[in-house]
C-alpha atoms as a PDB file:
ATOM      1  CA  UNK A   1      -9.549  -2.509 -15.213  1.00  0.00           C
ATOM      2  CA  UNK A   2      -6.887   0.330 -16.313  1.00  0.00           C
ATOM      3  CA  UNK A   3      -8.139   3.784 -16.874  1.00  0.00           C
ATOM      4  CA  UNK A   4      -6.887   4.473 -20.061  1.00  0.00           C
ATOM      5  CA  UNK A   5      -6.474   8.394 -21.407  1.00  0.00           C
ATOM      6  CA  UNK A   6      -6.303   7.977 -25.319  1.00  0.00           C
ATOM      7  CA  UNK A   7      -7.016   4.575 -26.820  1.00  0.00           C
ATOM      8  CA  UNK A   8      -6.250   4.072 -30.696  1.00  0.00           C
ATOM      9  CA  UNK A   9      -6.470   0.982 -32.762  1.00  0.00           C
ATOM     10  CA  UNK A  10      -2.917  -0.138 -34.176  1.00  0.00           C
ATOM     11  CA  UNK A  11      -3.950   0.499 -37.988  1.00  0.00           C
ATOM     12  CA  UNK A  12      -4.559   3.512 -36.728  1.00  0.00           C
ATOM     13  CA  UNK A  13      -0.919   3.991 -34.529  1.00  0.00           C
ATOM     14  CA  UNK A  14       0.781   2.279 -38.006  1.00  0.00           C
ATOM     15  CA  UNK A  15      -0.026   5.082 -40.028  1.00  0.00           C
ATOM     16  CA  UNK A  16       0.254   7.969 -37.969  1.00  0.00           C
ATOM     17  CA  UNK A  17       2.734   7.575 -35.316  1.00  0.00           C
ATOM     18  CA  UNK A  18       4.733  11.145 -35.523  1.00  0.00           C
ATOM     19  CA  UNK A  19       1.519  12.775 -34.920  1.00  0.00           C
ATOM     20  CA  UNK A  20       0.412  10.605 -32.329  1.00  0.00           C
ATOM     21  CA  UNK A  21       4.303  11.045 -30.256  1.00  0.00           C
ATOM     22  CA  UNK A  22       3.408  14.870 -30.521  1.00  0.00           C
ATOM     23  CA  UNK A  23       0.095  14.829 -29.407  1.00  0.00           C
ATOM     24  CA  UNK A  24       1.133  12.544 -26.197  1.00  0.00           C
ATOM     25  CA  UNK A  25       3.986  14.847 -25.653  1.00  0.00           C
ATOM     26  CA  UNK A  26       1.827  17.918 -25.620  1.00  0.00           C
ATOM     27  CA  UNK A  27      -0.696  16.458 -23.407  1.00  0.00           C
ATOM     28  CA  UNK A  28       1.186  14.295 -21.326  1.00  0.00           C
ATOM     29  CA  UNK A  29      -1.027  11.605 -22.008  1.00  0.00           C
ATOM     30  CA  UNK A  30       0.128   8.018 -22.754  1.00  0.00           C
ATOM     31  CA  UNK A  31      -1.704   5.580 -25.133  1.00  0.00           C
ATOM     32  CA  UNK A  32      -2.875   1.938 -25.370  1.00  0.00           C
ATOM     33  CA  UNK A  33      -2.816   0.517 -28.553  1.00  0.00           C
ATOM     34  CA  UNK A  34      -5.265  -2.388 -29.506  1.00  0.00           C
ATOM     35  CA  UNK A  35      -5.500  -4.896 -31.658  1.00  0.00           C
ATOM     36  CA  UNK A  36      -9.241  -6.288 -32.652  1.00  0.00           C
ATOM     37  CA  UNK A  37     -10.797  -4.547 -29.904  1.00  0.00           C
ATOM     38  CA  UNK A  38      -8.171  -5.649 -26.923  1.00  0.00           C
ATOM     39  CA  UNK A  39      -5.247  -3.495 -25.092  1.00  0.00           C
ATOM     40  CA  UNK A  40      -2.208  -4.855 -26.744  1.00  0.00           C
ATOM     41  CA  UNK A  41       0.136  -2.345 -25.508  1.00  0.00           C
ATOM     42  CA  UNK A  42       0.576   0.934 -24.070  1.00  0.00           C
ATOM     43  CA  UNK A  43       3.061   4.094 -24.761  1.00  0.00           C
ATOM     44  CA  UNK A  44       4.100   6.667 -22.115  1.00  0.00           C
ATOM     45  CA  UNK A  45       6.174   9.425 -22.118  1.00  0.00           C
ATOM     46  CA  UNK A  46       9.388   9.575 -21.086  1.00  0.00           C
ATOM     47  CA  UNK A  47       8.483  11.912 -17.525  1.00  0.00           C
ATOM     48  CA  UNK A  48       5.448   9.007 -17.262  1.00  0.00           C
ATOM     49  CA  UNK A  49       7.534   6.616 -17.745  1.00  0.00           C
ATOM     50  CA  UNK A  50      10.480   8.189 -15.369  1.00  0.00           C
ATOM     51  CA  UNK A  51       7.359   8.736 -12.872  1.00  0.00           C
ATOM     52  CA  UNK A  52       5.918   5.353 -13.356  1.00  0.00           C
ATOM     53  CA  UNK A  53       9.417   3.607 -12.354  1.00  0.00           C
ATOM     54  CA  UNK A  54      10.078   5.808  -9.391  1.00  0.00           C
ATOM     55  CA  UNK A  55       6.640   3.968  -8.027  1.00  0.00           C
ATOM     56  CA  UNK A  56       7.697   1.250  -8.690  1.00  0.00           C
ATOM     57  CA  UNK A  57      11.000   1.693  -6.772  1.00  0.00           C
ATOM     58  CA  UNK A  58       9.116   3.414  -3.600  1.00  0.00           C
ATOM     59  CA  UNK A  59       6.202   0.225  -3.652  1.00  0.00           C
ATOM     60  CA  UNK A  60       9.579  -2.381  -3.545  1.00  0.00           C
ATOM     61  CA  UNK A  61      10.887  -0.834  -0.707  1.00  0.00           C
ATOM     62  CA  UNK A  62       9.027  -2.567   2.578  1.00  0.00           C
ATOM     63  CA  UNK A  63      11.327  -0.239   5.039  1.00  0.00           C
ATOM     64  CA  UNK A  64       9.788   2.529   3.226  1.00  0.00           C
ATOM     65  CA  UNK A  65       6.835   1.899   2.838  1.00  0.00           C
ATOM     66  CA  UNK A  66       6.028   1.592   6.886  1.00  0.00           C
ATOM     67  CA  UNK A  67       7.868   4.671   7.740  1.00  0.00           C
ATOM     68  CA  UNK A  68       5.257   5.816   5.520  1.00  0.00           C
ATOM     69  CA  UNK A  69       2.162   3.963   6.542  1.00  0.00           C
ATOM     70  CA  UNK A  70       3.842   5.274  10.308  1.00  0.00           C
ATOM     71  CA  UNK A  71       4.020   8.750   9.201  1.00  0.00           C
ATOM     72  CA  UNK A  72       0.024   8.391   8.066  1.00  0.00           C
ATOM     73  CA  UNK A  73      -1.510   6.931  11.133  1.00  0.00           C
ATOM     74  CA  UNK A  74       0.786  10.017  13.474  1.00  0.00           C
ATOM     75  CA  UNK A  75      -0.909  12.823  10.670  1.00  0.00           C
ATOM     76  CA  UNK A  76      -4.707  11.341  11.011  1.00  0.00           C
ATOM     77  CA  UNK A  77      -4.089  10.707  14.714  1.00  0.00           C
ATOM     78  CA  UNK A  78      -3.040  14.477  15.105  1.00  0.00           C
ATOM     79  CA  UNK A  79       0.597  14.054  16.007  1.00  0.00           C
ATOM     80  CA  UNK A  80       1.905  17.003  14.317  1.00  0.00           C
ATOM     81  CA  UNK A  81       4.232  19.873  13.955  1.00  0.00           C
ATOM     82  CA  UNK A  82       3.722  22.968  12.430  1.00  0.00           C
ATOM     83  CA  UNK A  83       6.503  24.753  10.535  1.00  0.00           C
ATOM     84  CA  UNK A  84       6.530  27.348  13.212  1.00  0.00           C
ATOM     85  CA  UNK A  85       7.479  24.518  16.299  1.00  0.00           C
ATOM     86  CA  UNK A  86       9.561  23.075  13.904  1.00  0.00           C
ATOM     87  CA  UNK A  87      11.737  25.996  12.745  1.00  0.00           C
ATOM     88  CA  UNK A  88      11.996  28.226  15.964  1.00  0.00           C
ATOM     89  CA  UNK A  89      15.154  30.603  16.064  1.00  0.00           C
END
């Protein structure tokens, strides 16, 4: 199940949409709307919603993703560089 931030009935996002767009863009929260009781839909903000595709993109991208997965098992096995070893005049 979805951790939702703010969850508001649609009556609710019917009447009083401006306020709720200014609220979610002052908070950078998004919203799920429902409809007796159930998640019927959700609204982000654009930089979620920018954010939320660039996942997307990274997750569809197999080569990627195990350079990645490569570069996690070298950190937790220790094979590192510091900035120093990296940078040296």
């Amino acid at each position: 199940m979805m951790n939702f931030e703010r969850i508001i009935p649609i009556s609710r996002v019917k009447k009083d949409l401006g306020n709720i767009l200014k609220a979610m863009s002052d908070q950078d929260e998004s919203v799920t709307i429902t409809q007796k009781g159930k998640a019927v839909g959700i609204i982000m903000t654009p930089v979620q919603y920018e954010e939320f595709m660039e996942t997307v993109e990274i997750l569809s991208d197999k080569e990627l993703l195990a350079t990645l997965q490569s570069s996690r098992k070298d950190f937790e096995s220790g094979k590192i560089h510091t900035h120093q070893q990296n940078w040296r005049d």
